[in-house]
PDB file of N, CA and C in Angstrom:
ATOM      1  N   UNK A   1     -12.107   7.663 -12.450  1.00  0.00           N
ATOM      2  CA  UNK A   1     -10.750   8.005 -12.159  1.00  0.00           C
ATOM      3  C   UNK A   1      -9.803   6.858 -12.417  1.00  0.00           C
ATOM      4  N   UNK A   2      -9.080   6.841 -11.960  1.00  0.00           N
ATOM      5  CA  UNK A   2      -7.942   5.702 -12.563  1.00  0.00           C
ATOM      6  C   UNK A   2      -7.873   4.600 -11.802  1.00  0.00           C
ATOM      7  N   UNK A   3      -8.014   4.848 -10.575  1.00  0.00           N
ATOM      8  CA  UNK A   3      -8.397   3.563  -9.455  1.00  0.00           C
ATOM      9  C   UNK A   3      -9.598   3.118  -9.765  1.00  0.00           C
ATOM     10  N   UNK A   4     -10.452   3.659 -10.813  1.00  0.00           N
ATOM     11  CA  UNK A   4     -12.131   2.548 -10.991  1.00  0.00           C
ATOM     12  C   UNK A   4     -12.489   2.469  -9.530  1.00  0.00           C
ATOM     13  N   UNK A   5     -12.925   3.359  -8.231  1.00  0.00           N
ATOM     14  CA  UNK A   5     -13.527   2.859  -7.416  1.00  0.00           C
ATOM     15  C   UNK A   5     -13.415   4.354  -6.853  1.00  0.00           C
ATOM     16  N   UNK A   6     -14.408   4.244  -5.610  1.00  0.00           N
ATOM     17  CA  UNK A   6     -14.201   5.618  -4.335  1.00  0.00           C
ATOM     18  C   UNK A   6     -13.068   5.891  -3.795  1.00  0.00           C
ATOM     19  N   UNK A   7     -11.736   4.921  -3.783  1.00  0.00           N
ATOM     20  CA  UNK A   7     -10.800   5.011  -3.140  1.00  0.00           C
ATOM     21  C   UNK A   7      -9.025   5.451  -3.864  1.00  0.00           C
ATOM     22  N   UNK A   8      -8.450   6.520  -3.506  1.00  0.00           N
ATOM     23  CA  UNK A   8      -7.327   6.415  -4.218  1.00  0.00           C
ATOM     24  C   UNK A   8      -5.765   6.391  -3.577  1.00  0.00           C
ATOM     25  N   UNK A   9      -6.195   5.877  -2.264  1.00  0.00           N
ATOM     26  CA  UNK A   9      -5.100   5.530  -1.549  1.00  0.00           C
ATOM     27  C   UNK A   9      -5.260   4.324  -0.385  1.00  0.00           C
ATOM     28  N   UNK A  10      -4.375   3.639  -0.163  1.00  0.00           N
ATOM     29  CA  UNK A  10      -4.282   2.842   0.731  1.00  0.00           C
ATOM     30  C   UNK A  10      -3.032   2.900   1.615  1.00  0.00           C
ATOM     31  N   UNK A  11      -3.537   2.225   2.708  1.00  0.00           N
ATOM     32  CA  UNK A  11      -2.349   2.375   3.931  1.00  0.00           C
ATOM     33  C   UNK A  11      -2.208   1.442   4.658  1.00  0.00           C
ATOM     34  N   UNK A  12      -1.180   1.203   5.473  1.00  0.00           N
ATOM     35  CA  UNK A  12      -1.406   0.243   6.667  1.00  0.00           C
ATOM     36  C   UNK A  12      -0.847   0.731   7.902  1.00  0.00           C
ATOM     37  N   UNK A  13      -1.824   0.562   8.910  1.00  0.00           N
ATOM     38  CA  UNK A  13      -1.300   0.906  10.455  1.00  0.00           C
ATOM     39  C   UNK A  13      -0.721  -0.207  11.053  1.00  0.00           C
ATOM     40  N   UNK A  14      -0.278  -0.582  11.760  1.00  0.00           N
ATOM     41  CA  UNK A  14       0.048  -0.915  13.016  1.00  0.00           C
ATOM     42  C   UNK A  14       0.049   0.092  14.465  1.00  0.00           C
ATOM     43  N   UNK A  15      -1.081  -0.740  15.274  1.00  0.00           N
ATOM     44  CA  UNK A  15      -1.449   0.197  16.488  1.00  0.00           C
ATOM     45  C   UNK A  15      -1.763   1.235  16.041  1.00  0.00           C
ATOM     46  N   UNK A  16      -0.866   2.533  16.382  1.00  0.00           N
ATOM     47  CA  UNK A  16      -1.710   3.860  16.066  1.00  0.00           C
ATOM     48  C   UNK A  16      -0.554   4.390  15.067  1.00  0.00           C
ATOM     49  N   UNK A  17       0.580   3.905  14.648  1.00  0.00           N
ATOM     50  CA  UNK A  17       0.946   4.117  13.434  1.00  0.00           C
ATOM     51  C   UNK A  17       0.887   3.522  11.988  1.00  0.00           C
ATOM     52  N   UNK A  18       0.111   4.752  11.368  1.00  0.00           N
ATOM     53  CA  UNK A  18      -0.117   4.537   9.668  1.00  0.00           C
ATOM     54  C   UNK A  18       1.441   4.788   8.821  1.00  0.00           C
ATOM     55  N   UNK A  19       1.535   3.449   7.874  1.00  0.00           N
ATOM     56  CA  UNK A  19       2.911   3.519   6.833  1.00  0.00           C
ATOM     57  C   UNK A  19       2.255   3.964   5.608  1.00  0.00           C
ATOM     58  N   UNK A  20       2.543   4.902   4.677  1.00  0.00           N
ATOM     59  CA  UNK A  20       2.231   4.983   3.381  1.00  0.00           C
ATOM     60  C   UNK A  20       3.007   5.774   2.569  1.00  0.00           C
ATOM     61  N   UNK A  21       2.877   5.114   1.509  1.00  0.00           N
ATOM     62  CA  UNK A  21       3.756   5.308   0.149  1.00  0.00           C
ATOM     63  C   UNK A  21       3.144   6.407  -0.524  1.00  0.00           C
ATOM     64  N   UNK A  22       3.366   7.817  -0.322  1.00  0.00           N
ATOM     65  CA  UNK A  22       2.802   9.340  -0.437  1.00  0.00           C
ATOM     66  C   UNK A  22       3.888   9.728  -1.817  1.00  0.00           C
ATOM     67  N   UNK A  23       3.017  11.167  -2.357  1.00  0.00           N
ATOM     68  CA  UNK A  23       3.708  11.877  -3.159  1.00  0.00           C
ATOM     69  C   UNK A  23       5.249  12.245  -3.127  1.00  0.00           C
ATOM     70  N   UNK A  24       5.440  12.354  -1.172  1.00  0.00           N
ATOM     71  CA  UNK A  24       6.656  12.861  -0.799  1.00  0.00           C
ATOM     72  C   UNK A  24       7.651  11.480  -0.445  1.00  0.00           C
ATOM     73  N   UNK A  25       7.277  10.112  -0.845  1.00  0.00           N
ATOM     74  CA  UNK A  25       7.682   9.033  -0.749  1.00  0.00           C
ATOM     75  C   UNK A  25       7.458   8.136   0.826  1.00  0.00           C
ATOM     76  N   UNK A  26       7.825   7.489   1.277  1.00  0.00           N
ATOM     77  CA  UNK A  26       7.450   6.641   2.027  1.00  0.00           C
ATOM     78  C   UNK A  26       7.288   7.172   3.092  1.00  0.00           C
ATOM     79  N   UNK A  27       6.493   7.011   4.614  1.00  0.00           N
ATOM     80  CA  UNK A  27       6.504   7.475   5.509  1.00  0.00           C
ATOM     81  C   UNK A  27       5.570   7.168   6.468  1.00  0.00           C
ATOM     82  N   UNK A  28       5.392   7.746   7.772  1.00  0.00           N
ATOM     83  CA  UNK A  28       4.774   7.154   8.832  1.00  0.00           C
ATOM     84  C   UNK A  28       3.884   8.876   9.120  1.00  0.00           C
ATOM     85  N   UNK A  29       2.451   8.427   9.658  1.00  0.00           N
ATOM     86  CA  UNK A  29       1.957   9.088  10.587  1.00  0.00           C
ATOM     87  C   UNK A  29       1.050   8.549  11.406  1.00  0.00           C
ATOM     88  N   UNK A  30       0.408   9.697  12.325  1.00  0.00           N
ATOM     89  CA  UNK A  30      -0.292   9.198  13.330  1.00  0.00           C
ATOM     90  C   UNK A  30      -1.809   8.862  13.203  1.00  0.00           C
ATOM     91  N   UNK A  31      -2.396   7.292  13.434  1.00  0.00           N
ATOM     92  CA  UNK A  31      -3.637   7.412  12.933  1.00  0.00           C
ATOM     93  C   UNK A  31      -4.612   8.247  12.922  1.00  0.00           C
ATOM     94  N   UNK A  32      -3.996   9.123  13.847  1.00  0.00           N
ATOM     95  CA  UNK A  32      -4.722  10.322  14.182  1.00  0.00           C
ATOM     96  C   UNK A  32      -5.217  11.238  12.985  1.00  0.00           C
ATOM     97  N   UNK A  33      -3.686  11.611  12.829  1.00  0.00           N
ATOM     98  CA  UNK A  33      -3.726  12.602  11.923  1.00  0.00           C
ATOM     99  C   UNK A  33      -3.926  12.244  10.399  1.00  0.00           C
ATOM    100  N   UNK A  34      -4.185  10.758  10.263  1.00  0.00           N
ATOM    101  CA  UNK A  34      -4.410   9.975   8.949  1.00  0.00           C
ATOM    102  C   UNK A  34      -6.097  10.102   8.979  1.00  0.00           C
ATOM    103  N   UNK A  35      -6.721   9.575   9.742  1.00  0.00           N
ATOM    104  CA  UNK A  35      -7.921   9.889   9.890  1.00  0.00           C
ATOM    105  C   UNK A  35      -8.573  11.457   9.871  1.00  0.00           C
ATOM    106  N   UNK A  36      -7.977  12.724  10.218  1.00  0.00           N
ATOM    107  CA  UNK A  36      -8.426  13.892   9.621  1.00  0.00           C
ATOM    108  C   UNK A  36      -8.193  14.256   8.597  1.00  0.00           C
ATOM    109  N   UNK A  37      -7.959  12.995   7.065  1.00  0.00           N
ATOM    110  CA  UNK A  37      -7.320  13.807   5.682  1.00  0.00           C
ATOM    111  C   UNK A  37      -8.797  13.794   5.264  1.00  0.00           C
ATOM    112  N   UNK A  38      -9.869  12.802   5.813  1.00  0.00           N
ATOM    113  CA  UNK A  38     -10.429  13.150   4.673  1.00  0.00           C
ATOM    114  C   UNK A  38     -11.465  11.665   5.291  1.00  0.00           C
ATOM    115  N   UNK A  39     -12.612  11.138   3.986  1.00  0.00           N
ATOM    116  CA  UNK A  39     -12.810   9.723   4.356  1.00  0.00           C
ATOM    117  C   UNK A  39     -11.881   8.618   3.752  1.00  0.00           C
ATOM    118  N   UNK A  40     -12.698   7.856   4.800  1.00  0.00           N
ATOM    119  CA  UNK A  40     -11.603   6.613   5.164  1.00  0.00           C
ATOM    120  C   UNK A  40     -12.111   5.150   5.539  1.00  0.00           C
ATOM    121  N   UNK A  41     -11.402   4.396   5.140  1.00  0.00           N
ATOM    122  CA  UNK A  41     -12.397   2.819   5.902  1.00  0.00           C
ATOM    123  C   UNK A  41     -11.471   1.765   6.421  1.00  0.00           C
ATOM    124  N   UNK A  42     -11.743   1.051   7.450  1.00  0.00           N
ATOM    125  CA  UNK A  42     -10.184   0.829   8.169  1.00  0.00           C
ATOM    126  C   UNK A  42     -10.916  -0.831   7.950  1.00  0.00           C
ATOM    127  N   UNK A  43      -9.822  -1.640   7.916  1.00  0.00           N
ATOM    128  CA  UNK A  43     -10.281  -3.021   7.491  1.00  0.00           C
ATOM    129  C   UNK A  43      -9.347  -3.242   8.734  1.00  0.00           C
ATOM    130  N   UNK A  44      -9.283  -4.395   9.245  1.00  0.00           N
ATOM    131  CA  UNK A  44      -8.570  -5.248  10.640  1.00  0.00           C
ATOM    132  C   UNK A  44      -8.458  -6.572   9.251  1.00  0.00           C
ATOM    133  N   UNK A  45      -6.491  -7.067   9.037  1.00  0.00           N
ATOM    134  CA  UNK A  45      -6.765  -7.877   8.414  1.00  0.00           C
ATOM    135  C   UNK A  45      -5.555  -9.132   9.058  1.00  0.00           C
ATOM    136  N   UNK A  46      -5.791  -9.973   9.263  1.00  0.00           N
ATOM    137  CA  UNK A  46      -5.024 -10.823  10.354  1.00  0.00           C
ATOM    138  C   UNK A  46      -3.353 -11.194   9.467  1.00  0.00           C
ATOM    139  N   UNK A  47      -2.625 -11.088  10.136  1.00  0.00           N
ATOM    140  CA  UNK A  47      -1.555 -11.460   9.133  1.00  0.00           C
ATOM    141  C   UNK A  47      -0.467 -12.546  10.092  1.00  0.00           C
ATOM    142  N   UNK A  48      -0.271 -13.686   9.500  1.00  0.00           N
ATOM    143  CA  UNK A  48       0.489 -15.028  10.178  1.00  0.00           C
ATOM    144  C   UNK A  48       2.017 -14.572  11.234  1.00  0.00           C
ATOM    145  N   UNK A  49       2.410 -13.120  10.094  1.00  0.00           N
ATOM    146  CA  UNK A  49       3.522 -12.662  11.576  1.00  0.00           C
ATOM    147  C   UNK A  49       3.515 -11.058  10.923  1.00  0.00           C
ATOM    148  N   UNK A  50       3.078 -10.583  12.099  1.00  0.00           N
ATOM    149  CA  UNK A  50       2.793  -9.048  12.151  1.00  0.00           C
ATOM    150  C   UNK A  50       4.163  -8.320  12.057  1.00  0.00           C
ATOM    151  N   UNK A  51       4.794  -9.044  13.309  1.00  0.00           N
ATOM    152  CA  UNK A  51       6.058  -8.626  13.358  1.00  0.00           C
ATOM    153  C   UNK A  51       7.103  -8.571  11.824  1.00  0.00           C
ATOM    154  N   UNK A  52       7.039  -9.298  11.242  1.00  0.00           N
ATOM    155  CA  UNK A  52       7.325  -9.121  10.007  1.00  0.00           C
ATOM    156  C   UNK A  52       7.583  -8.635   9.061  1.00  0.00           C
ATOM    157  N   UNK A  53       5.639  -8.178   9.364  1.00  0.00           N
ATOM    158  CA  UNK A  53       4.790  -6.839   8.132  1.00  0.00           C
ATOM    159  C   UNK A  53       5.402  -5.576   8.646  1.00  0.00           C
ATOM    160  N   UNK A  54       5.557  -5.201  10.074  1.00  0.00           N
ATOM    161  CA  UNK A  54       5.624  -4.109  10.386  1.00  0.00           C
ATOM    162  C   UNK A  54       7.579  -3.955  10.387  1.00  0.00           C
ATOM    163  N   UNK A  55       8.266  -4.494  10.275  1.00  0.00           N
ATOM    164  CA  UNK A  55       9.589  -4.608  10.435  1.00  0.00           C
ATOM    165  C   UNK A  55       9.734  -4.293   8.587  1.00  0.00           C
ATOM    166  N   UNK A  56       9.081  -5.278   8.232  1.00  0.00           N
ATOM    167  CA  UNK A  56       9.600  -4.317   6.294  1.00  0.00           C
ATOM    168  C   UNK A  56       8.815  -3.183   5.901  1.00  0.00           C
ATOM    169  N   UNK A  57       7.824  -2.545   6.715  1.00  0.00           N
ATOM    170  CA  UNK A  57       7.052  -1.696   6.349  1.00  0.00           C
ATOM    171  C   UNK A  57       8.178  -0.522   6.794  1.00  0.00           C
ATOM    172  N   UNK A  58       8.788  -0.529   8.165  1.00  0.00           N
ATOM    173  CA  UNK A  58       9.621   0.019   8.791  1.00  0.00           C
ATOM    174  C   UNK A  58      11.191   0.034   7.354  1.00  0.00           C
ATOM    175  N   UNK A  59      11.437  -0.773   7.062  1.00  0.00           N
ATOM    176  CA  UNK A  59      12.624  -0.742   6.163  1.00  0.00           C
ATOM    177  C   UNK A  59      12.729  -0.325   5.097  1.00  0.00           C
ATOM    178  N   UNK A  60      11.103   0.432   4.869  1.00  0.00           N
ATOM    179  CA  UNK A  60      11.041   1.365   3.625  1.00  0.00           C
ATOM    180  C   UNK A  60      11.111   2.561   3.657  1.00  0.00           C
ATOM    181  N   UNK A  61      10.721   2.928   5.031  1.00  0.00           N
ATOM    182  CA  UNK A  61      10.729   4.581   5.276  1.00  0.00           C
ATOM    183  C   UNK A  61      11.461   5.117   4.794  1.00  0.00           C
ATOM    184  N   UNK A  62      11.291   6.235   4.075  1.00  0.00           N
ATOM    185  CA  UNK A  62      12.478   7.177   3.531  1.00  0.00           C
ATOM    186  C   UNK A  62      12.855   7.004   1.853  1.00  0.00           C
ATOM    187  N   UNK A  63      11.830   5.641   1.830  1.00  0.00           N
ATOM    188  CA  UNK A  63      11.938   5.521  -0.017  1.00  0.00           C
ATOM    189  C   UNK A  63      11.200   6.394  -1.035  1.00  0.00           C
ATOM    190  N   UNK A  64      11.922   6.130  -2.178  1.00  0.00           N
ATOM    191  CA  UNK A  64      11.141   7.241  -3.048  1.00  0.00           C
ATOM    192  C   UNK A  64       9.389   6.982  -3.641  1.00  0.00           C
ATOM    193  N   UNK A  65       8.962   7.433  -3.958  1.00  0.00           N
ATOM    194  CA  UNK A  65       7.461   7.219  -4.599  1.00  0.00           C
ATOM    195  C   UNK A  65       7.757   6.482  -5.728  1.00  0.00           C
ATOM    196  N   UNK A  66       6.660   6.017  -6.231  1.00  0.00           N
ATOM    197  CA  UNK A  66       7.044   5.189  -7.645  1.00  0.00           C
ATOM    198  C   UNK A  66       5.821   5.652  -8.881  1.00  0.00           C
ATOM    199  N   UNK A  67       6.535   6.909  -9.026  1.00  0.00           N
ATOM    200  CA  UNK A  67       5.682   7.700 -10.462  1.00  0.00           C
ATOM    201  C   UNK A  67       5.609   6.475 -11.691  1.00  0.00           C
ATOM    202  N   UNK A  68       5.992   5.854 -11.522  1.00  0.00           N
ATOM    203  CA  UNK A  68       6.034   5.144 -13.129  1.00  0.00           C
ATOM    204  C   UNK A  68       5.585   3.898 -13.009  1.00  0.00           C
ATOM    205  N   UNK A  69       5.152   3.668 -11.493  1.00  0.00           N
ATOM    206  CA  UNK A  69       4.313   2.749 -10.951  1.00  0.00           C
ATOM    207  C   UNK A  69       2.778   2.760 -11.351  1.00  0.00           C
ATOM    208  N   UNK A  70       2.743   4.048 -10.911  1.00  0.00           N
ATOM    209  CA  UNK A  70       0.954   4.362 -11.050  1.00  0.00           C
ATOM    210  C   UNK A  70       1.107   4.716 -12.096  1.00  0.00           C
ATOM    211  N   UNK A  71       1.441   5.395 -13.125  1.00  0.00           N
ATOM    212  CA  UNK A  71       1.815   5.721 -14.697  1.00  0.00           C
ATOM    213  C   UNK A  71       1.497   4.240 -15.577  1.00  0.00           C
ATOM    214  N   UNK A  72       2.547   3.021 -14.736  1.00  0.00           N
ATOM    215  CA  UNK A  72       1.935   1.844 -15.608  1.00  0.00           C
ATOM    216  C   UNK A  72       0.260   0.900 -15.406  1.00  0.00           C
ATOM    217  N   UNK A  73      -0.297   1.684 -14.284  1.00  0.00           N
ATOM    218  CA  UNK A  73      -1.493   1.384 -14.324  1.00  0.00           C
ATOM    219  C   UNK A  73      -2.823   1.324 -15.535  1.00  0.00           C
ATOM    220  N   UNK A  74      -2.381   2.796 -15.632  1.00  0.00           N
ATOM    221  CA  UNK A  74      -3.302   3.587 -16.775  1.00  0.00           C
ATOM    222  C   UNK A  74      -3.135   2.584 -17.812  1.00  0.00           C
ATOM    223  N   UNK A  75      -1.615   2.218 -18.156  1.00  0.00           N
ATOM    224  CA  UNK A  75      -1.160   2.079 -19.958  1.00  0.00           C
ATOM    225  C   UNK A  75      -1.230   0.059 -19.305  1.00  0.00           C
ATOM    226  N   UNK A  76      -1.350  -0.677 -18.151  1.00  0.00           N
ATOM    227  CA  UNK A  76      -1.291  -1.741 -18.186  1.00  0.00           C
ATOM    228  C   UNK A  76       0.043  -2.352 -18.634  1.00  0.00           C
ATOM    229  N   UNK A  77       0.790  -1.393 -18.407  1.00  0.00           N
ATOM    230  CA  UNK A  77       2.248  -1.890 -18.087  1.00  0.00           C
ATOM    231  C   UNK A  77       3.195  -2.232 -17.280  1.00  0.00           C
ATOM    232  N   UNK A  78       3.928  -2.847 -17.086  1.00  0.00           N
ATOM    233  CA  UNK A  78       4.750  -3.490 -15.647  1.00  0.00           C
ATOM    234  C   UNK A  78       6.120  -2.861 -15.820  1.00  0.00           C
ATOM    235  N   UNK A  79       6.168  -1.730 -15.036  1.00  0.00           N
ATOM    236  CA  UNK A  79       7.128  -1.257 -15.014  1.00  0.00           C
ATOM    237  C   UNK A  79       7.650  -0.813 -13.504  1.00  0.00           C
ATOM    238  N   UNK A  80       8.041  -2.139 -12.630  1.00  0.00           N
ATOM    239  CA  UNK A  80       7.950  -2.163 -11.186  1.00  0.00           C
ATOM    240  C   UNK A  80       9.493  -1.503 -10.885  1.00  0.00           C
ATOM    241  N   UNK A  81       9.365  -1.633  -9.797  1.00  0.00           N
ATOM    242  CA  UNK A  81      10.912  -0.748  -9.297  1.00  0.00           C
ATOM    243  C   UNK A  81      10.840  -0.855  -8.090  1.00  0.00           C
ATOM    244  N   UNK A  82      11.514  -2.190  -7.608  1.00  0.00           N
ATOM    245  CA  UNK A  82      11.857  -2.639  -6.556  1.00  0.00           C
ATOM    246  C   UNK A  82      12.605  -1.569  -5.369  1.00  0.00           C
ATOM    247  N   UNK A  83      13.238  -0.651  -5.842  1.00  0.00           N
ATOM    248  CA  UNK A  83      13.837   0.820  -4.774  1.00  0.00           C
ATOM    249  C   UNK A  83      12.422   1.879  -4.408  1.00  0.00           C
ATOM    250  N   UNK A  84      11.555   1.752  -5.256  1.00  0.00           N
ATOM    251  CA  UNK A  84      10.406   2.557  -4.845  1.00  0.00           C
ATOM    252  C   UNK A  84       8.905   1.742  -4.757  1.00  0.00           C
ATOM    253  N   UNK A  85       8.190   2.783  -4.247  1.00  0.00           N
ATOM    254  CA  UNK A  85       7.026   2.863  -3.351  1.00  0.00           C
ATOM    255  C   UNK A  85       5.526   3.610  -4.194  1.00  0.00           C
ATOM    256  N   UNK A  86       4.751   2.686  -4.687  1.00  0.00           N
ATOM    257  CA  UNK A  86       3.139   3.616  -4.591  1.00  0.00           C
ATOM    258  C   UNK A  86       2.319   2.713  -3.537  1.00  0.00           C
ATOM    259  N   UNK A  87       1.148   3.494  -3.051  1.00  0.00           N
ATOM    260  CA  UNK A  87       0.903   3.064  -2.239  1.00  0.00           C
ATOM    261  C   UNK A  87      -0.210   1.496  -2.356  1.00  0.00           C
ATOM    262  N   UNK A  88      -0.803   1.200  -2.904  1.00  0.00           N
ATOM    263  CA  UNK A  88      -1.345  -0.142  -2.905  1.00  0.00           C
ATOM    264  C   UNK A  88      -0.739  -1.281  -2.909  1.00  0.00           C
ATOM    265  N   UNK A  89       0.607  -0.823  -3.739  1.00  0.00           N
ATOM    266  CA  UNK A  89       1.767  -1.949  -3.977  1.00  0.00           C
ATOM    267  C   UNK A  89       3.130  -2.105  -2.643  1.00  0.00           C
ATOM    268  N   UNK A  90       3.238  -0.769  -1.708  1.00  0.00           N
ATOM    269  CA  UNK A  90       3.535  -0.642  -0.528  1.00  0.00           C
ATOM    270  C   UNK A  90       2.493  -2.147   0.134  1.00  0.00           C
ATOM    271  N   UNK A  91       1.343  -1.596   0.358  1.00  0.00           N
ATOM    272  CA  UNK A  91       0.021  -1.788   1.245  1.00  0.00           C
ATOM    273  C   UNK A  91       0.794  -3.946   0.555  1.00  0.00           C
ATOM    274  N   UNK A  92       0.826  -4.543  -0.300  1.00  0.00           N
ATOM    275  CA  UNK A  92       0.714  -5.905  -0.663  1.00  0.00           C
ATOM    276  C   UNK A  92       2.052  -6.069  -0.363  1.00  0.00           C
ATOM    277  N   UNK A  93       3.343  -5.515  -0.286  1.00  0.00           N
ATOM    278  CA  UNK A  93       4.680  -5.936  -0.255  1.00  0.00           C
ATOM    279  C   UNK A  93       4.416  -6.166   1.263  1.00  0.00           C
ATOM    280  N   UNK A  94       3.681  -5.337   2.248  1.00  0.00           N
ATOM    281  CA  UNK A  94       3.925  -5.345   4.077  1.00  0.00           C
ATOM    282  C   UNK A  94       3.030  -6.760   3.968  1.00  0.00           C
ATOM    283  N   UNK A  95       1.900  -6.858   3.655  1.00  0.00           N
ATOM    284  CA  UNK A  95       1.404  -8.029   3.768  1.00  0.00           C
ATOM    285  C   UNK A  95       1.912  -9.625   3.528  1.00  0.00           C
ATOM    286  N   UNK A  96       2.356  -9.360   2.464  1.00  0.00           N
ATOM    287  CA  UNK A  96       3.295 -10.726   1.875  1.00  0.00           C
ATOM    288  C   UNK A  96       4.463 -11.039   2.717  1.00  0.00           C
ATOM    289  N   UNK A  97       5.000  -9.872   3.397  1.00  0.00           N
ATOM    290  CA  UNK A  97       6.483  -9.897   4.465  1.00  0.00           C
ATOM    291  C   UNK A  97       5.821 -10.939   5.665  1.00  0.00           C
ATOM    292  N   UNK A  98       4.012 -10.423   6.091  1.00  0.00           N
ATOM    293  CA  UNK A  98       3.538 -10.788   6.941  1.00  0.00           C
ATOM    294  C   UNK A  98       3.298 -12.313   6.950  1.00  0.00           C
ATOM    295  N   UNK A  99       3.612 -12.511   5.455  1.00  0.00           N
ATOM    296  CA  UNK A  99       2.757 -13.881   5.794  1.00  0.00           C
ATOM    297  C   UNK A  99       1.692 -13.905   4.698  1.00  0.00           C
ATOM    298  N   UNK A 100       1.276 -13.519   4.361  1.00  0.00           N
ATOM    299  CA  UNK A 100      -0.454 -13.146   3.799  1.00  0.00           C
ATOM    300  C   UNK A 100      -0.061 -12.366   2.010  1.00  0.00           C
ATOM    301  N   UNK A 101      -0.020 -13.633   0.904  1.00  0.00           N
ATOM    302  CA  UNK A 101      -0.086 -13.442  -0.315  1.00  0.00           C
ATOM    303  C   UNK A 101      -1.505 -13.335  -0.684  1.00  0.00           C
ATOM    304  N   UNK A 102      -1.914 -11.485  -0.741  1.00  0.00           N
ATOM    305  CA  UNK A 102      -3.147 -11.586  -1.108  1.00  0.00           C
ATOM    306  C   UNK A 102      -3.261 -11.521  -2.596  1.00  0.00           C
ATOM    307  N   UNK A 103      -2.261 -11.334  -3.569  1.00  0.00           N
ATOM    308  CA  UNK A 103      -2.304 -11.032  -5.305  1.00  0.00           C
ATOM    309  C   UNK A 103      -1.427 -12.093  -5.212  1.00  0.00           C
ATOM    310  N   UNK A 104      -1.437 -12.273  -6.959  1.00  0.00           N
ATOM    311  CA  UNK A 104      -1.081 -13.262  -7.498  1.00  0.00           C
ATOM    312  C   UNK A 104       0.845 -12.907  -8.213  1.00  0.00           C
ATOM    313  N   UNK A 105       1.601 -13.389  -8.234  1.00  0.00           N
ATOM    314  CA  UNK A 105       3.040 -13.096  -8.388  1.00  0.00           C
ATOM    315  C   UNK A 105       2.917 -12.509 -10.326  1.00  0.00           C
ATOM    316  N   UNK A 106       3.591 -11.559 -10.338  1.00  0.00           N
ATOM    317  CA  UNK A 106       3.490 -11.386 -11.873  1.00  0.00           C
ATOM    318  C   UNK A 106       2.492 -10.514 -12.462  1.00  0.00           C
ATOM    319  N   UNK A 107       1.805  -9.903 -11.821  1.00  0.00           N
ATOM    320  CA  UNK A 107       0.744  -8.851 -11.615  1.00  0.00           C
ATOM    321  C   UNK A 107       1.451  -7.716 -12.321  1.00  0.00           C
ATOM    322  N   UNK A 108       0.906  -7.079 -13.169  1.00  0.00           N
ATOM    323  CA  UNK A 108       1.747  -5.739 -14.005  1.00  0.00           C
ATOM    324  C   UNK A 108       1.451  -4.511 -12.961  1.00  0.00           C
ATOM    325  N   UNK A 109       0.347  -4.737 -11.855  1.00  0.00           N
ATOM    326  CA  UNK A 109       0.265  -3.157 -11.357  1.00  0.00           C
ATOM    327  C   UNK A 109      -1.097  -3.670 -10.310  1.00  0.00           C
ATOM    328  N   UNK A 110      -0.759  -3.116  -8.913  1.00  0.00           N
ATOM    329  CA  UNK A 110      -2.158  -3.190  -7.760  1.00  0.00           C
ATOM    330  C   UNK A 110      -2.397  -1.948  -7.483  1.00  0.00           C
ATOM    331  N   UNK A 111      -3.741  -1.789  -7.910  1.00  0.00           N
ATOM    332  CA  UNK A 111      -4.764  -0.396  -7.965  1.00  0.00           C
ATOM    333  C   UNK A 111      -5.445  -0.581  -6.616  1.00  0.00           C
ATOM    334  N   UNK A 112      -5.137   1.138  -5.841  1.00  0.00           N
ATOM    335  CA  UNK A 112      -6.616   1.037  -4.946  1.00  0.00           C
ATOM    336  C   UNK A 112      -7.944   0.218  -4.802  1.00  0.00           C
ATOM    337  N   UNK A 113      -8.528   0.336  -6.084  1.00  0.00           N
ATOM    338  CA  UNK A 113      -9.518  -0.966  -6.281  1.00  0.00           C
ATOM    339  C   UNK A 113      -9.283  -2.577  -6.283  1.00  0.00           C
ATOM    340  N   UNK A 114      -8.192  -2.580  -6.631  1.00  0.00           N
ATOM    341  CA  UNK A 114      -7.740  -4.296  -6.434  1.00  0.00           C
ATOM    342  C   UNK A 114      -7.638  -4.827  -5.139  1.00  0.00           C
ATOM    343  N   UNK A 115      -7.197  -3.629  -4.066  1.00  0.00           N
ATOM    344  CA  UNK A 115      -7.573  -3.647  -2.782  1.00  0.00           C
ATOM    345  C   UNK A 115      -8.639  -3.706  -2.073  1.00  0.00           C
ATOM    346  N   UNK A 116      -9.744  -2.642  -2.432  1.00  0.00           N
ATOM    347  CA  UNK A 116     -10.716  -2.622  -2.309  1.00  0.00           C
ATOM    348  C   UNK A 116     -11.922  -3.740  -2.394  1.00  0.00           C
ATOM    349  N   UNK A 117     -11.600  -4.673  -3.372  1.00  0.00           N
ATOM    350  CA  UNK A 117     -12.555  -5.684  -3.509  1.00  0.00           C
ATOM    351  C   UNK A 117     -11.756  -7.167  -2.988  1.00  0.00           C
ATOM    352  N   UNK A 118     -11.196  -6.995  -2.110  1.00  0.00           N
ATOM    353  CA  UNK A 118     -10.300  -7.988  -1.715  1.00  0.00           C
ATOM    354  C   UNK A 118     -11.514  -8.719  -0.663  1.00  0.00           C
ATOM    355  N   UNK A 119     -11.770  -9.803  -0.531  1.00  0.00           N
ATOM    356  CA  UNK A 119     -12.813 -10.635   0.246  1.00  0.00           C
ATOM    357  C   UNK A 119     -12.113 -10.543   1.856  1.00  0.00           C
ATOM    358  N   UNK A 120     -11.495  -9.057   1.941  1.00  0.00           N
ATOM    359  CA  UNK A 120     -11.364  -9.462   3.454  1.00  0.00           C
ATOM    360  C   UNK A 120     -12.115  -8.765   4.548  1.00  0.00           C
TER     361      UNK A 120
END
């Protein structure tokens, strides 16, 4: 598949709310109800100020998806768009707010799998 791995979405909670960058664009649910989509694997990953991560994760809600995000995956093109949202590249923008540069600056595109094999 296009993510190269088992996984084709990523998310991040805080407490029992999950943020993710969905078809219908940015948004929040309940880990609850994130955990009955389907399988799932929850990583605990420490970040220098939480408060941070979860305050810009919060300042996206309501943004659009970023079709031409995951579109430049496939073709290995960088065609980013700072007003929108896919979700792996959501999942590294909350982290980096946090504190915690897990990719490298200049990256054309972060795939589910780039997540996935992250040493954390």
């Amino acid at each position: 598949g296009l993510t190269s791995c088992q996984w084709s979405h990523v998310a991040v909670a805080f407490d029992d709310v999950v943020y993710e960058a969905r078809l219908g664009g940015v948004s929040t649910t309940s880990l609850e109800k994130f955990k009955k989509r389907g399988k799932h694997h929850i990583v605990d990953i420490e970040l220098p100020d939480e408060l941070a991560a979860e305050e810009y994760a919060k300042s996206r809600i309501g943004g659009k998806y970023d079709f031409l995000g995951i579109f430049a995956l496939w073709f290995n093109r960088d065609w980013e768009n700072s007003e929108k949202d896919y979700c792996s590249e959501y999942f590294a923008d909350i982290a980096k707010a946090g504190g915690l540069s897990l990719f490298r600056d200049g990256l054309k595109g972060i795939s589910p799998r780039d997540v996935w094999v992250l040493p954390l």
